[in-house]
PDB file of N, CA and C in Angstrom:
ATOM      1  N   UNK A   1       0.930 -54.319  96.751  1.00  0.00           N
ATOM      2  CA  UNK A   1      -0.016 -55.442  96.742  1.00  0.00           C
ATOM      3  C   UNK A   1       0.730 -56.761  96.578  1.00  0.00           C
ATOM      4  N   UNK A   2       0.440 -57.876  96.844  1.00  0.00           N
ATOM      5  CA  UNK A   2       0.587 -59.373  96.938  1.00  0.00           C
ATOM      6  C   UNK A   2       0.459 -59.394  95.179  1.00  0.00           C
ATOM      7  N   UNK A   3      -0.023 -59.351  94.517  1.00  0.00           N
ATOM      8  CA  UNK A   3       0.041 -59.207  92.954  1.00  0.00           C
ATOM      9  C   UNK A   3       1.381 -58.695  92.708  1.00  0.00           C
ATOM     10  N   UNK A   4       1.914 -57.413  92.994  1.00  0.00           N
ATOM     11  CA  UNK A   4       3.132 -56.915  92.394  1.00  0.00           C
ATOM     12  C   UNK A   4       4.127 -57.761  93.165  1.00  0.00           C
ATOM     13  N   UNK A   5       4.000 -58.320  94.205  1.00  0.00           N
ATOM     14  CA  UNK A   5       5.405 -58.579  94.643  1.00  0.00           C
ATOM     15  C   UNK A   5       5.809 -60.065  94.081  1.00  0.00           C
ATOM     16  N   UNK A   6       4.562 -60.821  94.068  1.00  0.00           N
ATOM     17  CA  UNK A   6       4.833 -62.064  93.461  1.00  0.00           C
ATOM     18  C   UNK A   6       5.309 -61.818  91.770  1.00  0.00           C
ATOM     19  N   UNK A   7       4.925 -60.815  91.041  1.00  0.00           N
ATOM     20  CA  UNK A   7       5.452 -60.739  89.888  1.00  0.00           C
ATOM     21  C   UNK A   7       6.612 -60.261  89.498  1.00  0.00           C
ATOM     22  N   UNK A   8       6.881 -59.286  90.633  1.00  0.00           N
ATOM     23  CA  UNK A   8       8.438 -59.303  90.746  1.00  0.00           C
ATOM     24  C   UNK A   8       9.074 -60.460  91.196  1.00  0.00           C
ATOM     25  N   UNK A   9       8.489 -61.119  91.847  1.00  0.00           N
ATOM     26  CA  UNK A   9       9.731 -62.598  92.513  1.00  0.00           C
ATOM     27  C   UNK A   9       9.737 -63.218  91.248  1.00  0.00           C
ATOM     28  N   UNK A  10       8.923 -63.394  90.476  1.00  0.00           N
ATOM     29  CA  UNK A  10       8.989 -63.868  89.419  1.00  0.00           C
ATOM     30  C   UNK A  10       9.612 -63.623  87.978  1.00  0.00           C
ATOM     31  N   UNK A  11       9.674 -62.504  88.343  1.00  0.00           N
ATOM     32  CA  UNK A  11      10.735 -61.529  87.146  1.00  0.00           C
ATOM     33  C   UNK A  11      11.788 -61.933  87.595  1.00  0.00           C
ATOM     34  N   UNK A  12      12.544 -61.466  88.856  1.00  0.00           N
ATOM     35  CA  UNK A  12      14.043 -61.783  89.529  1.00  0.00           C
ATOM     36  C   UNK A  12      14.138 -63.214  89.369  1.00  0.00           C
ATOM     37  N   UNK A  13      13.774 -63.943  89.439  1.00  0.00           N
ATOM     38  CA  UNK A  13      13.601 -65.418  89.389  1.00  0.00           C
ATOM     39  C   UNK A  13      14.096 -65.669  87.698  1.00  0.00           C
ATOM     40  N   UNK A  14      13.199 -65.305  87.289  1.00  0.00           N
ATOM     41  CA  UNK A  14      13.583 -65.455  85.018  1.00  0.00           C
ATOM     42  C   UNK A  14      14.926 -64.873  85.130  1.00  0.00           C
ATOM     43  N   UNK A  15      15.204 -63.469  85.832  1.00  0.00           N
ATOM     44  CA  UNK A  15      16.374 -62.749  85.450  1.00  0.00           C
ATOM     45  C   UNK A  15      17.727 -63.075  85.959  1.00  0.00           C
ATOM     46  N   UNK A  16      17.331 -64.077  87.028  1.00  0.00           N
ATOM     47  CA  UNK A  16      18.408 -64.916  87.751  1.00  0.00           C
ATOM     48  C   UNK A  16      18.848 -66.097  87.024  1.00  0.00           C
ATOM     49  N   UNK A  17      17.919 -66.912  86.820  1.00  0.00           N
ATOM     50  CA  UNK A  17      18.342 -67.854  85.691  1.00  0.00           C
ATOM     51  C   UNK A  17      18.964 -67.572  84.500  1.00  0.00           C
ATOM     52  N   UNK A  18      18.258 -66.571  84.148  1.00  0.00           N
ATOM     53  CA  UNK A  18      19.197 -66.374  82.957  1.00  0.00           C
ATOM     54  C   UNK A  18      20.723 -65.648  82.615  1.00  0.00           C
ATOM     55  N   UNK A  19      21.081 -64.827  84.057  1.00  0.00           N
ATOM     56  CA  UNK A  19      22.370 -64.908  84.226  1.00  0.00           C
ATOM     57  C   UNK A  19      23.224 -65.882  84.713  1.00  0.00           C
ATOM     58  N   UNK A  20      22.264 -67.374  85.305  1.00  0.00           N
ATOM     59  CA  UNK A  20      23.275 -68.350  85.560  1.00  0.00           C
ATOM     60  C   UNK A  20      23.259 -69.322  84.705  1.00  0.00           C
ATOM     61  N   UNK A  21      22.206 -69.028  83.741  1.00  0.00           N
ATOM     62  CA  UNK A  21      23.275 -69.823  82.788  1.00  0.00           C
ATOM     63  C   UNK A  21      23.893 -69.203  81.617  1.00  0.00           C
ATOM     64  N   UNK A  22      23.949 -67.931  81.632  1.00  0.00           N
ATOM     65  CA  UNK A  22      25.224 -67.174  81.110  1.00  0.00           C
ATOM     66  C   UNK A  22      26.509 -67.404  81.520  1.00  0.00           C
ATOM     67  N   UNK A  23      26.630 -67.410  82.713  1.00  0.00           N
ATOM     68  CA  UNK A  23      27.471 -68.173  83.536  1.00  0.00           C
ATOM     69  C   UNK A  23      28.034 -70.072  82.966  1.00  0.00           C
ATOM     70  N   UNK A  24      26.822 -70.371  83.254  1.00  0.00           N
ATOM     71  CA  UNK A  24      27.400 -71.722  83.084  1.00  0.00           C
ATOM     72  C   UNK A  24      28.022 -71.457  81.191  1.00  0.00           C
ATOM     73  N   UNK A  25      27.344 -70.913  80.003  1.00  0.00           N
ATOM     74  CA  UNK A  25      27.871 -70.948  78.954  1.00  0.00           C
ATOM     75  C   UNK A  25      29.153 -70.503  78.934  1.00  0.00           C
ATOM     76  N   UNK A  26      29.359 -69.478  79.521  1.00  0.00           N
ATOM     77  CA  UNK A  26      30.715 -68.787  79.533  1.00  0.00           C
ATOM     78  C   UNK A  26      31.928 -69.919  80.162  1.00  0.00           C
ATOM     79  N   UNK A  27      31.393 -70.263  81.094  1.00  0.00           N
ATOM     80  CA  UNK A  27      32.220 -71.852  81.959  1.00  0.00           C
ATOM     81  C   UNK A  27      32.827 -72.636  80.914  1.00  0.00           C
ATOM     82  N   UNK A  28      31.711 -73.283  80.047  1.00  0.00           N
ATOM     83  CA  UNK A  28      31.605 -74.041  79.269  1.00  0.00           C
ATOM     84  C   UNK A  28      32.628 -73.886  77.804  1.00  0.00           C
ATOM     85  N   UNK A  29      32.544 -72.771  77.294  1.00  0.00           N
ATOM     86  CA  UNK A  29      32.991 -71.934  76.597  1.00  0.00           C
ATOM     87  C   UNK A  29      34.775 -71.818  77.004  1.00  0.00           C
ATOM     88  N   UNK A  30      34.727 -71.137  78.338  1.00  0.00           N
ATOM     89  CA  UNK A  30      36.442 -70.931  78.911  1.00  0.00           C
ATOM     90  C   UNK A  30      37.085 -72.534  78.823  1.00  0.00           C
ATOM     91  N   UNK A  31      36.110 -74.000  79.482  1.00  0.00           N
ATOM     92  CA  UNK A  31      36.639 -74.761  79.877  1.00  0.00           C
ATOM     93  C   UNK A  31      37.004 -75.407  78.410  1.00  0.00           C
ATOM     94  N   UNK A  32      36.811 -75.100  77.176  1.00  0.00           N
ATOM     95  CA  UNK A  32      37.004 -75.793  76.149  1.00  0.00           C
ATOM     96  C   UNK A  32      38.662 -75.059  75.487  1.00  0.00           C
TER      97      UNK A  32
END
């Protein structure tokens, strides 16, 4: 259904962000 898929884009979406800015902390973190 159009219900599950948008709530998955929306999950991958939270779960994406929040590995890039794991990313950016870790950056942040190395560059110091």
């Amino acid at each position: 259904s159009e219900e599950m898929q948008d709530a998955s884009l929306t999950m991958l979406r939270r779960l994406w962000a929040r590995v890039m800015t794991t990313d950016e902390v870790l950056a942040e973190l190395g560059a110091s």
